[in-house]
Protein backbone atom coordinates (compact mmCIF):
# COMPACT_ATOMS: atom_id res chain seq x y z
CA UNK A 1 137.41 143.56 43.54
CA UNK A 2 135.52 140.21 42.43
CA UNK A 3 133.25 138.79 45.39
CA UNK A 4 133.75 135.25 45.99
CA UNK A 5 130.73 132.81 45.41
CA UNK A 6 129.65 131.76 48.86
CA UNK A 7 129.96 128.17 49.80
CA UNK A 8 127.13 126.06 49.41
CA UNK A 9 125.23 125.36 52.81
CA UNK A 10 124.63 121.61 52.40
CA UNK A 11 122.80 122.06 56.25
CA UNK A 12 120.43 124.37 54.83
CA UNK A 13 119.33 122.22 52.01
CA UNK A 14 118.83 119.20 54.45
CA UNK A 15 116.19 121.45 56.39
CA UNK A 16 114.58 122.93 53.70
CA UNK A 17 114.14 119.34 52.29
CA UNK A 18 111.31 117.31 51.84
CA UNK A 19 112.21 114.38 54.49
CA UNK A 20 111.24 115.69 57.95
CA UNK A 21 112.50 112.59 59.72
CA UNK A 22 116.21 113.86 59.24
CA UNK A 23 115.19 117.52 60.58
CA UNK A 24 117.04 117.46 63.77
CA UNK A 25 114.43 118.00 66.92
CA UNK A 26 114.80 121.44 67.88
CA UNK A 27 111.24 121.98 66.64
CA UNK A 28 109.75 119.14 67.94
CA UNK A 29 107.38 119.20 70.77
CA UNK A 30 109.00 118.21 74.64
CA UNK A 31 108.08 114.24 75.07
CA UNK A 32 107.14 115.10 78.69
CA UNK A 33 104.42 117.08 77.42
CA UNK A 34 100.97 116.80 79.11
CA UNK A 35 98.68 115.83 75.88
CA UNK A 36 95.99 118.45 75.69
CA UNK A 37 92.92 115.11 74.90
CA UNK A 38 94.87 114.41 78.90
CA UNK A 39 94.43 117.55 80.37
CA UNK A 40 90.52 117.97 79.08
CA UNK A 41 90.02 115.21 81.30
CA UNK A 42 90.69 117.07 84.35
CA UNK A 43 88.76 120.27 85.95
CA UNK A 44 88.50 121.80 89.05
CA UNK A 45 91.00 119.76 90.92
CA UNK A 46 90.52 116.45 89.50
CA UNK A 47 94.30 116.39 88.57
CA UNK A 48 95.41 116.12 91.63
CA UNK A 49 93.09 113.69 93.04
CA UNK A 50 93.88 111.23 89.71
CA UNK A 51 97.41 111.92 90.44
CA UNK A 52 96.46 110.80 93.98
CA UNK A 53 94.62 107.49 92.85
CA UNK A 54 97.86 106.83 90.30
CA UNK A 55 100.14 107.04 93.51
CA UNK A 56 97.75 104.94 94.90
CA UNK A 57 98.05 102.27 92.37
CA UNK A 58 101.74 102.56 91.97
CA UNK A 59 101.84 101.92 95.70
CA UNK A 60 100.06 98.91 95.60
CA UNK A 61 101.82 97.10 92.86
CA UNK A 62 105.58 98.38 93.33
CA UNK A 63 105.77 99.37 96.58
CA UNK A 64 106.65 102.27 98.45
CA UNK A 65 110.07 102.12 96.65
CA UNK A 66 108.74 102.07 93.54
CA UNK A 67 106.51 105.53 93.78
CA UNK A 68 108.45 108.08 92.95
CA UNK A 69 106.88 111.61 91.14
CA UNK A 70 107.66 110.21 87.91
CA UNK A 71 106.28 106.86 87.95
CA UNK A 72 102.76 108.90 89.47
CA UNK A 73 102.62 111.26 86.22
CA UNK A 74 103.49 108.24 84.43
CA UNK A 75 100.28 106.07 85.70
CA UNK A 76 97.93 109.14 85.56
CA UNK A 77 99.58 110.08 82.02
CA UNK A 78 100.66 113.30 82.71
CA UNK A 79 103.76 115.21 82.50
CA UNK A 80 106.06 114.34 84.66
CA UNK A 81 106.19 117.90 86.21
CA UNK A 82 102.65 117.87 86.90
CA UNK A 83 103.17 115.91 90.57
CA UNK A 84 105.64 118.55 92.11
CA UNK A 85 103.05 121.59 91.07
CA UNK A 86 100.35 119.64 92.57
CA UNK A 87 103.15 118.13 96.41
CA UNK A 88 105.94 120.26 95.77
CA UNK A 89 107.95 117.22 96.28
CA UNK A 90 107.78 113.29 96.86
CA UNK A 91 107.53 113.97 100.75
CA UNK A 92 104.27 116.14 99.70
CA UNK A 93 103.23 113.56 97.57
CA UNK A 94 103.35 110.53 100.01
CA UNK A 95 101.85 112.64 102.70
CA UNK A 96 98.59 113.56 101.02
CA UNK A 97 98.29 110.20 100.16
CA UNK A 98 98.60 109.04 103.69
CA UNK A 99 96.06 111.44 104.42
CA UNK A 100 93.73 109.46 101.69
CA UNK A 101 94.56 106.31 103.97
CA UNK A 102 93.38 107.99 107.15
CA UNK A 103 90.15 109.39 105.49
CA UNK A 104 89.54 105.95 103.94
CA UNK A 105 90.30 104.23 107.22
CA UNK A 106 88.43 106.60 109.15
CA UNK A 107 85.40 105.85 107.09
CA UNK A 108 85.72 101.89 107.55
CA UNK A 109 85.69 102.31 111.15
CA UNK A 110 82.82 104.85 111.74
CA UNK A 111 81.05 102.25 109.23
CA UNK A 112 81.75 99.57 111.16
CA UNK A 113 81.02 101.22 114.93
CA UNK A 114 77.56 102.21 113.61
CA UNK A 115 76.54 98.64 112.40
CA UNK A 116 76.68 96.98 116.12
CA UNK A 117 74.35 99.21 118.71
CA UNK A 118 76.26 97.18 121.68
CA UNK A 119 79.46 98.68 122.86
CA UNK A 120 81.55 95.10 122.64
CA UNK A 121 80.22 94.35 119.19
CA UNK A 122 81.02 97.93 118.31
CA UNK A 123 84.90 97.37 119.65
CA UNK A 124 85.01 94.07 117.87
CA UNK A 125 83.93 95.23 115.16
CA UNK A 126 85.93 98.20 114.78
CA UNK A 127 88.98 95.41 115.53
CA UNK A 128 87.90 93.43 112.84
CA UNK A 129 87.73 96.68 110.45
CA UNK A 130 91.05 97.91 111.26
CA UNK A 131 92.38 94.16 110.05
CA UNK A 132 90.44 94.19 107.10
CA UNK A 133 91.57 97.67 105.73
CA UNK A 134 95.56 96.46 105.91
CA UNK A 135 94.84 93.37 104.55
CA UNK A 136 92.66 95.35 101.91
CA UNK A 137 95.42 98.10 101.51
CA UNK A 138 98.91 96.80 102.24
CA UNK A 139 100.74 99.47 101.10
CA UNK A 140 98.79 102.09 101.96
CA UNK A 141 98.61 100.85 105.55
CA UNK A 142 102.11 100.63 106.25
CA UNK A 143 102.81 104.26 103.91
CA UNK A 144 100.13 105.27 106.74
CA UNK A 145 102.61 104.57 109.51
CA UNK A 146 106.38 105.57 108.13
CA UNK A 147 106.38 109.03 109.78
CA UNK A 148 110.01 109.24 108.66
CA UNK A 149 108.62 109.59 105.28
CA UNK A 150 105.89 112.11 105.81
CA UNK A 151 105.28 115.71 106.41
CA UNK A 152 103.30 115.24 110.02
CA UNK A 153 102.79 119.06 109.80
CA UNK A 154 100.86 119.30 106.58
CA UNK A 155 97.10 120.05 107.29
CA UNK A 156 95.66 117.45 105.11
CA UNK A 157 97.48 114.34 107.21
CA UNK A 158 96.86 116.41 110.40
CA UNK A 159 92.78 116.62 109.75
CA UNK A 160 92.83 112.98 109.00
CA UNK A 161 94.91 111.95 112.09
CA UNK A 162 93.06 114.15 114.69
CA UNK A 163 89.88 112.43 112.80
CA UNK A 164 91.40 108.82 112.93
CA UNK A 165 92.13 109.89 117.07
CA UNK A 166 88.84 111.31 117.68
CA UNK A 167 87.14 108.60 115.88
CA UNK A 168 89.02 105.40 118.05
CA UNK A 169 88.75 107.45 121.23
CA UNK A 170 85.12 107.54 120.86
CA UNK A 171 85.15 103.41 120.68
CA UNK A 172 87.36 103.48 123.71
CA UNK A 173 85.28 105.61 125.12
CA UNK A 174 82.19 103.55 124.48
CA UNK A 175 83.65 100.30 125.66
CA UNK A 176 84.27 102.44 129.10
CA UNK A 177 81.18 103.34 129.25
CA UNK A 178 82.59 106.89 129.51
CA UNK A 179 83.12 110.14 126.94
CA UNK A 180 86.87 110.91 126.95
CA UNK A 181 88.42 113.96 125.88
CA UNK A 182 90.80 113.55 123.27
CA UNK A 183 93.00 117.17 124.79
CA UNK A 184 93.15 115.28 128.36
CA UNK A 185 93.45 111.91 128.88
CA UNK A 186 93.12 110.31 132.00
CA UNK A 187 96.26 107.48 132.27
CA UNK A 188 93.32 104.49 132.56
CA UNK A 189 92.04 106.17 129.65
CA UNK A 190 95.38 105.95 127.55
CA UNK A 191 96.42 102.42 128.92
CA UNK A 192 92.93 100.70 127.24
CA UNK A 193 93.83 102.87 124.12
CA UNK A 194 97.34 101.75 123.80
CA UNK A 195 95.88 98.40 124.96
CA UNK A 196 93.48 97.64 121.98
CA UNK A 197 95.28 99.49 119.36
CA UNK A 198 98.43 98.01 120.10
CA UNK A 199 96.52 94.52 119.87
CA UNK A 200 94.99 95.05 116.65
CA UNK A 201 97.65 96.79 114.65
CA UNK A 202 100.45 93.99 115.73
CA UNK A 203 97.65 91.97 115.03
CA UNK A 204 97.24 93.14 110.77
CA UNK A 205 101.22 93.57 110.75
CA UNK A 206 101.38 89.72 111.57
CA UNK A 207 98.95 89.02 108.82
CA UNK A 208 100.45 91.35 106.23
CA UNK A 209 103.35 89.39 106.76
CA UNK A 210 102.21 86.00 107.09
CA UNK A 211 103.55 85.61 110.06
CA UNK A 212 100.00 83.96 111.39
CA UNK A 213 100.32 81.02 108.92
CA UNK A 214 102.14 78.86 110.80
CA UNK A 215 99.77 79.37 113.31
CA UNK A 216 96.84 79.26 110.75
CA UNK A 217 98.13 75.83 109.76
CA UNK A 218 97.77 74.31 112.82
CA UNK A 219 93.84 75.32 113.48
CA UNK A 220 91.01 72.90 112.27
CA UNK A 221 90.75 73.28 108.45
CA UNK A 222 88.67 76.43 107.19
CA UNK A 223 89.99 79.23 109.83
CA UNK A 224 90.75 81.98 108.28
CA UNK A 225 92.68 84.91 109.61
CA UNK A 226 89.93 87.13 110.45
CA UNK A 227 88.55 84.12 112.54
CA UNK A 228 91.81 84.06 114.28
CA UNK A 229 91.05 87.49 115.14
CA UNK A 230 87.75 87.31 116.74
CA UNK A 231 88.68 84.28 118.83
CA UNK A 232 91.50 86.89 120.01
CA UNK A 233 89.28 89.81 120.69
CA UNK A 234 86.60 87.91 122.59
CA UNK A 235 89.62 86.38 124.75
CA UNK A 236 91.91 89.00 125.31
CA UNK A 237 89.27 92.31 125.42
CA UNK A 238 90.78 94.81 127.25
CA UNK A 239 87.67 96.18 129.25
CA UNK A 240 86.00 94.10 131.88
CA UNK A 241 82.25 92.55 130.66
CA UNK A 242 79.56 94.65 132.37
């Protein structure tokens, strides 16, 4: 029985030939691919702290609609799967970067407490440092604050927050010329914290709003916001003068 010739594979030639532009991709390398001159920039952790500093960034100039766990591998130049390793998920992400804010705004304050020996210039100055970090860090400061958006639970934001606690109760504390415990408040205790913080923090929301500037327009030229805000703290200090 004759064999029949076998048709000729017109695919195969196109393969085999010398044009490697009309090879179709199944050899290619994945375009979400971490670049190994990338990855030699990071050891022992550094990945995730850059991928902390990208969402950091990406915060800042889009918002906290705009970070998502793409657009964070995407400023840090990694592969896009490198963020959920690192948070699991965006929740994970956004909450160890709120946890960044707290250690960042913990640091400003304890700086700012240590520069005035006197407990009133110690609480105005912490006042003024709390307004100057959300001015500083918009979008950190309010990603600080959206506990619908974070993971309260996860030990990195819950170090930072019993810090931040510890670290304003100890102010309080001062400007009562008192220690307080932080696992027992007394309600006198609690009414001068809720007092002062909620004084300064609807304070910085004003200002990150520009909802002072009408107010701003009205003072003598050259007052500034933070000006604003020590006029308010010397006139409306919780604690009595001793």
């Amino acid at each position: 029985m004759a064999l029949k010739k076998a048709p000729k594979n017109n695919h195969l030639k196109v393969r085999l030939g010398k044009k490697p532009g009309k090879a179709p991709g199944r050899g290619r390398q994945p375009a979400t691919r971490t670049p190994a001159a990338t990855l030699a920039r990071y050891h022992h952790g550094d990945l995730h702290s850059a991928l902390l500093a990208a969402a950091e960034r990406v915060l800042e100039r889009d918002g906290l609609q705009g970070l998502t766990l793409r657009a964070a591998a995407r400023e840090a130049g990694v592969s896009h799967a490198a963020p959920a390793h690192h948070f699991g998920d965006l929740t994970g992400l956004l909450s160890e970067l709120a946890a960044v804010g707290f250690r960042k705004f913990n640091d400003t304050i304890a700086k700012a407490r240590a520069a005035d020996p006197l407990p009133q210039a110690a609480f105005d100055s912490t006042g003024e440092a709390y307004v100057r970090f959300a001015l500083a860090h918009p979008g950190l400061f309010q990603l600080m604050f959206r506990g619908e958006r974070l993971d309260m639970q996860r030990p990195a934001l819950q170090e930072a927050l019993t810090a931040s606690f510890r670290n304003f109760a100890g102010a309080v504390g001062a400007m009562r010329h008192e220690s307080v415990n932080t696992t027992a408040l007394s309600l006198p205790q609690a009414a001068d914290m809720v007092r002062a913080w909620s004084m300064v923090h609807g304070f910085a929301l004003l200002a990150q709003h520009g909802r002072l500037n009408p107010i701003l327009g009205r003072l003598p030229p050259g007052t500034d916001v933070i000006a604003l805000l020590r006029a308010v703290l010397v006139s409306k200090t919780p604690f009595p003068h001793v």
